[in-house]
Protein backbone atom coordinates (compact mmCIF):
# COMPACT_ATOMS: atom_id res chain seq x y z
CA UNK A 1 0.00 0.00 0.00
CA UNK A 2 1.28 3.73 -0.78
CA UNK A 3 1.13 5.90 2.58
CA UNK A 4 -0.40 9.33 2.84
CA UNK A 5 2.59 11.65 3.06
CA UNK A 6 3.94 14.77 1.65
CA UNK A 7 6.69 14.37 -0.97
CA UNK A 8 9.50 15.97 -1.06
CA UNK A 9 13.29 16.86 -0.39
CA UNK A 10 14.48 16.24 3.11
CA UNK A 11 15.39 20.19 2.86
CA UNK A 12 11.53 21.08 2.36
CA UNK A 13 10.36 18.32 4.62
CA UNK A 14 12.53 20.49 7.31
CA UNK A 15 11.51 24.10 6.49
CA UNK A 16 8.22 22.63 7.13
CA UNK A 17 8.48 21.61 10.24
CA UNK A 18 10.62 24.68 11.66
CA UNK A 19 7.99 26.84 10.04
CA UNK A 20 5.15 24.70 11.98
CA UNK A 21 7.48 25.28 15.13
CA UNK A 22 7.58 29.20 14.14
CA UNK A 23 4.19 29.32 13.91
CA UNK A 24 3.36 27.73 17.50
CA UNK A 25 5.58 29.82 19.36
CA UNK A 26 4.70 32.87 18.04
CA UNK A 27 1.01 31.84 18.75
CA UNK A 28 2.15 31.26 22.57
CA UNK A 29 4.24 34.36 22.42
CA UNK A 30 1.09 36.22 21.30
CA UNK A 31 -0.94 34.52 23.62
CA UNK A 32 1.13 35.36 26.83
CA UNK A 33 1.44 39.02 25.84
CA UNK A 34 -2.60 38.98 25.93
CA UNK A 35 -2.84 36.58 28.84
CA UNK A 36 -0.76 39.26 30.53
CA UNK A 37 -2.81 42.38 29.23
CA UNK A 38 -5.68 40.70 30.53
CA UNK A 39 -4.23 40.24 33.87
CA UNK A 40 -2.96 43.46 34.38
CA UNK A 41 -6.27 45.00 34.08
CA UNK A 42 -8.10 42.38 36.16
CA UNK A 43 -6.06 43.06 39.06
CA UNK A 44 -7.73 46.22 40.30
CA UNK A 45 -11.05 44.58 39.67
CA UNK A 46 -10.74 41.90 41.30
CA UNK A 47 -8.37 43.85 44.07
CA UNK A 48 -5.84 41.27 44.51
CA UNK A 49 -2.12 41.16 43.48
CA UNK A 50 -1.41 38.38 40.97
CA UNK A 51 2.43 38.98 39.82
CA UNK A 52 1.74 38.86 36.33
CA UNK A 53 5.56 38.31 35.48
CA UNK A 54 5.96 35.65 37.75
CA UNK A 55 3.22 33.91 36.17
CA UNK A 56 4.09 34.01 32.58
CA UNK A 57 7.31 33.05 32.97
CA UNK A 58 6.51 30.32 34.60
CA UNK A 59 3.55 29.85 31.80
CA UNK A 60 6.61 29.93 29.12
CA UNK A 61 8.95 27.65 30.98
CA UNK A 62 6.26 24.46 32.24
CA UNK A 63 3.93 25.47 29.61
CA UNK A 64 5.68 25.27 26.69
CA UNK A 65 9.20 23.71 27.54
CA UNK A 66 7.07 21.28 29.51
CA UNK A 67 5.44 19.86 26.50
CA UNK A 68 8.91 19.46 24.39
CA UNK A 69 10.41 17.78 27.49
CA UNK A 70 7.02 15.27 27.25
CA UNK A 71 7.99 14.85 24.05
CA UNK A 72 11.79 13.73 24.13
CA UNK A 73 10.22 11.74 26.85
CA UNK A 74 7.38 9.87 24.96
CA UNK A 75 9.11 6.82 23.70
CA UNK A 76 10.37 5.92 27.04
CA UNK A 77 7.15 7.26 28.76
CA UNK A 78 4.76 4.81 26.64
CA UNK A 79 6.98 1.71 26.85
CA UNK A 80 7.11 2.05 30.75
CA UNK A 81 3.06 2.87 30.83
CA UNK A 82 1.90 0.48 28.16
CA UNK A 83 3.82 -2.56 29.43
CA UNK A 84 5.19 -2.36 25.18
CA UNK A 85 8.09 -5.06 24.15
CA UNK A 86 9.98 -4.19 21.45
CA UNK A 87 10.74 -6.62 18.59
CA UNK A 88 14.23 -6.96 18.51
CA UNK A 89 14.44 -10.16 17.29
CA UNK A 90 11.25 -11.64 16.41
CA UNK A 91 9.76 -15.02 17.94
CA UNK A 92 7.31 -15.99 15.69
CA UNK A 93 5.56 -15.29 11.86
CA UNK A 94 3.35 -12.55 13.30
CA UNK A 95 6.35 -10.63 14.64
CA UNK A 96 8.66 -10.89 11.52
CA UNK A 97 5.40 -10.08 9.56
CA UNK A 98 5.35 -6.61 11.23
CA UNK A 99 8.53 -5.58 11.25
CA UNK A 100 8.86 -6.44 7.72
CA UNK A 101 5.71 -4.47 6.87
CA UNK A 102 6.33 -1.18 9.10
CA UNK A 103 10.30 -1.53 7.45
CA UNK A 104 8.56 -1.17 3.83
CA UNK A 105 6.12 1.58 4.73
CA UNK A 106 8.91 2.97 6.33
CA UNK A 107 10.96 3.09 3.36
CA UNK A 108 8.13 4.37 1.07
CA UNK A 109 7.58 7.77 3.71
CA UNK A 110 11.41 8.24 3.34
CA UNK A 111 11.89 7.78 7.07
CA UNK A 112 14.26 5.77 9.46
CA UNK A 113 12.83 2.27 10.64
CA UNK A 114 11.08 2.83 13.67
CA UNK A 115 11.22 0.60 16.63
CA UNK A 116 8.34 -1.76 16.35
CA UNK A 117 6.63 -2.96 19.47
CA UNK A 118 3.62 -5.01 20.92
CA UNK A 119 1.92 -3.67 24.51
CA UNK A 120 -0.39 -6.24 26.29
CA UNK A 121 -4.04 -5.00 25.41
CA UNK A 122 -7.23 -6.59 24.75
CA UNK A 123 -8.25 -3.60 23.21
CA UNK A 124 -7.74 -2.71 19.10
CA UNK A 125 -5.49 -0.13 19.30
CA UNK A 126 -2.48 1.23 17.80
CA UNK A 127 0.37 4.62 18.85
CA UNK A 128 3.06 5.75 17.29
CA UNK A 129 5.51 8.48 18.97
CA UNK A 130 8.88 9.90 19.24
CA UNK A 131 10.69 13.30 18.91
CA UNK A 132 12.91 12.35 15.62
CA UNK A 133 10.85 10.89 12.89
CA UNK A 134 13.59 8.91 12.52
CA UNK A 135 13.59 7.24 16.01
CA UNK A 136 10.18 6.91 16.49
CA UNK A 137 8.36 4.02 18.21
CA UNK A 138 5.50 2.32 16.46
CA UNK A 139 3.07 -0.43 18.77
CA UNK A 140 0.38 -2.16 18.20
CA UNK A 141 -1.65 -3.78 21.14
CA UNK A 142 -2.10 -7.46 21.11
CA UNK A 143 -6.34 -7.30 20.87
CA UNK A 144 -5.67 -6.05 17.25
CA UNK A 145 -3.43 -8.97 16.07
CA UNK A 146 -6.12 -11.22 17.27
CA UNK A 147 -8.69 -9.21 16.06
CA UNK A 148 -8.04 -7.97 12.68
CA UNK A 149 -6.79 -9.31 9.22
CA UNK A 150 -3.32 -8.71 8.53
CA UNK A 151 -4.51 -6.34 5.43
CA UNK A 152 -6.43 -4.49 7.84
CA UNK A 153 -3.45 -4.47 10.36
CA UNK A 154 -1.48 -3.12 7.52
CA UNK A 155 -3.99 -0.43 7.15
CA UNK A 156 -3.13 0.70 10.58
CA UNK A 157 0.68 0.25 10.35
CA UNK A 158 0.31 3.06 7.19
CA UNK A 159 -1.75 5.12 9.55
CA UNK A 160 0.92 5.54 12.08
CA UNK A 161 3.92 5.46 9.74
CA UNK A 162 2.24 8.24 8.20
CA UNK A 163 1.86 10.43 11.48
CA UNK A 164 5.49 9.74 11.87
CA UNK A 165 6.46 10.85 8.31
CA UNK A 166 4.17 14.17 8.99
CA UNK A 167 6.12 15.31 11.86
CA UNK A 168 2.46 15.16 13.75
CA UNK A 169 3.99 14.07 17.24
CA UNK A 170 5.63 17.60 17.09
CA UNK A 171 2.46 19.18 16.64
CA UNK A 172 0.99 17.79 19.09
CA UNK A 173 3.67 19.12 21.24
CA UNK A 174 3.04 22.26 20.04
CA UNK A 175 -1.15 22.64 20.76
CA UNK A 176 0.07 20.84 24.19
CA UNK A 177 2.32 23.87 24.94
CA UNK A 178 -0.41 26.50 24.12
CA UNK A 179 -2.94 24.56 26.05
CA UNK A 180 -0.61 24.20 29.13
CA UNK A 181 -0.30 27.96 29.40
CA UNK A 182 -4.06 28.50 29.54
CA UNK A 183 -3.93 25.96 32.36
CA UNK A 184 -1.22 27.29 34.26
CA UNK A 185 -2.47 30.69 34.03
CA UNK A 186 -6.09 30.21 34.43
CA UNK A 187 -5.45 27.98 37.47
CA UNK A 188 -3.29 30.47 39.47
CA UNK A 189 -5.45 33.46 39.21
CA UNK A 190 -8.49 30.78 39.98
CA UNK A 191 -6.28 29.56 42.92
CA UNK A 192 -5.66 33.40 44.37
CA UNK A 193 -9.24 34.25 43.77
CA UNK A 194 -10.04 31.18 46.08
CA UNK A 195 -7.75 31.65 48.28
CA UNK A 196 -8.89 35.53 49.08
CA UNK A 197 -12.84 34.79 48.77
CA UNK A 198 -13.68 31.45 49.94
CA UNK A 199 -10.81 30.88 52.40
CA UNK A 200 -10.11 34.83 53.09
CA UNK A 201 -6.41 33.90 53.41
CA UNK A 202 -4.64 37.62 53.14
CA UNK A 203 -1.21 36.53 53.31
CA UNK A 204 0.93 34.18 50.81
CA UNK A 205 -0.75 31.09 49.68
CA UNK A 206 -3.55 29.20 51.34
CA UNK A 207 -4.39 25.53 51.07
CA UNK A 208 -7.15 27.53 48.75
CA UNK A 209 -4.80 28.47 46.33
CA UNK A 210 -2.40 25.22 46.03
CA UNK A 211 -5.64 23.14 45.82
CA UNK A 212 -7.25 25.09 43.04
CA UNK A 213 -3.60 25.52 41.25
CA UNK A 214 -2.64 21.70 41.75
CA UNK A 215 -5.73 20.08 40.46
CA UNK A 216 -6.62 21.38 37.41
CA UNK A 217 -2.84 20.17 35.94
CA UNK A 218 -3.58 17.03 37.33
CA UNK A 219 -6.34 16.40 35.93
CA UNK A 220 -4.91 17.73 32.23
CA UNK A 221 -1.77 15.45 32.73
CA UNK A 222 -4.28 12.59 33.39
CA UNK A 223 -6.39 13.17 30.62
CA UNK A 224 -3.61 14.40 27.75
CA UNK A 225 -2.22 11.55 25.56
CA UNK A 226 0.95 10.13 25.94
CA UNK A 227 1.68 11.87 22.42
């Protein structure tokens, strides 16, 4: 099967991708300096002190370096969670059967043969992740090889070479970055407004404020995907 993927030099293929990175971080640049407008003149409404610098930068650090860290982390991070065994050498037809198939759809996007792995799963499912598109991690679970042809399973495979090929992990990273600044913001203003109205804490941080702050993130690193 031919995969969906842009053609192309490995030169264009790259401007792409640093444009796409452009792009996001002058959307989070953008979105900080209004984030910080919008702060500034909330503070006198709402008559407490938010230190609007100290919040952005930390916004700009966790928010977006946070996401770029989950990302050189991903590989690593969804072996460890998903239980995943990678086929080094395979141990049966079904395991030389992928590798051969995600090496030739591998070939065809123009990328580097990704590590090919199989998680313990009942359900049909399939990832693929990693910074490099050329050291990415492909796995299937095993509820699809018991479930599906091998056509269909191929079907799959193509899907998630092609993410690989289309640099989508990165993007990912990207939206993840803007969306953790609109969490880390929103949920320390929520957390001082909490703090000074429900708990009437004056003074530093109340068990209001780390409350409201902590469990919002929490609950976004619970529900985010691995990548």
């Amino acid at each position: 099967m031919r995969l969906a993927v842009n053609d192309g030099g490995g030169n264009s293929k790259g401007g792409v991708r640093m444009h796409r990175i452009g792009l996001f971080v002058a959307t989070n640049l953008a979105i900080l300096i209004l984030l910080g407008i919008m702060l500034n003149l909330a503070e006198p409404l709402l008559g407490v002190r938010l230190n609007t610098g100290f919040i952005l930068v930390m916004a700009a650090i966790f928010g977006m370096g946070g996401s770029f860290i989950s990302l050189l982390m991903s590989k690593a991070t969804a072996k460890r969670f998903t239980g995943a065994r990678v086929i080094e050498r395979p141990q049966n037809a079904t395991e030389q059967w992928l590798l051969e198939t995600v090496r030739r759809q591998a070939q065809q996007a123009g990328i580097g043969m990704p590590e090919v792995a199989i998680y313990p799963a009942p359900e049909v499912n399939a990832f693929a992740t990693g910074a490099n598109k050329n050291d990415a991690l492909v796995a299937v679970s095993v509820g699809l090889l018991n479930s599906m042809s091998r056509d269909e399973a191929e079907a799959v495979l193509g899907h998630e070479v092609s993410h690989v090929a289309n640099g989508d992990m990165v993007t990912l990273a990207l939206i993840q970055g803007v969306l953790n600044t609109f969490v880390i913001v929103l949920s320390r203003v929520i957390g001082h407004l909490v703090d000074r109205v429900v708990f009437k804490n004056e003074r530093g941080h109340g068990p209001g404020f780390w409350l409201t702050m902590i469990l919002p993130r929490w609950c976004w690193a619970r529900w985010r995907p691995l990548s």
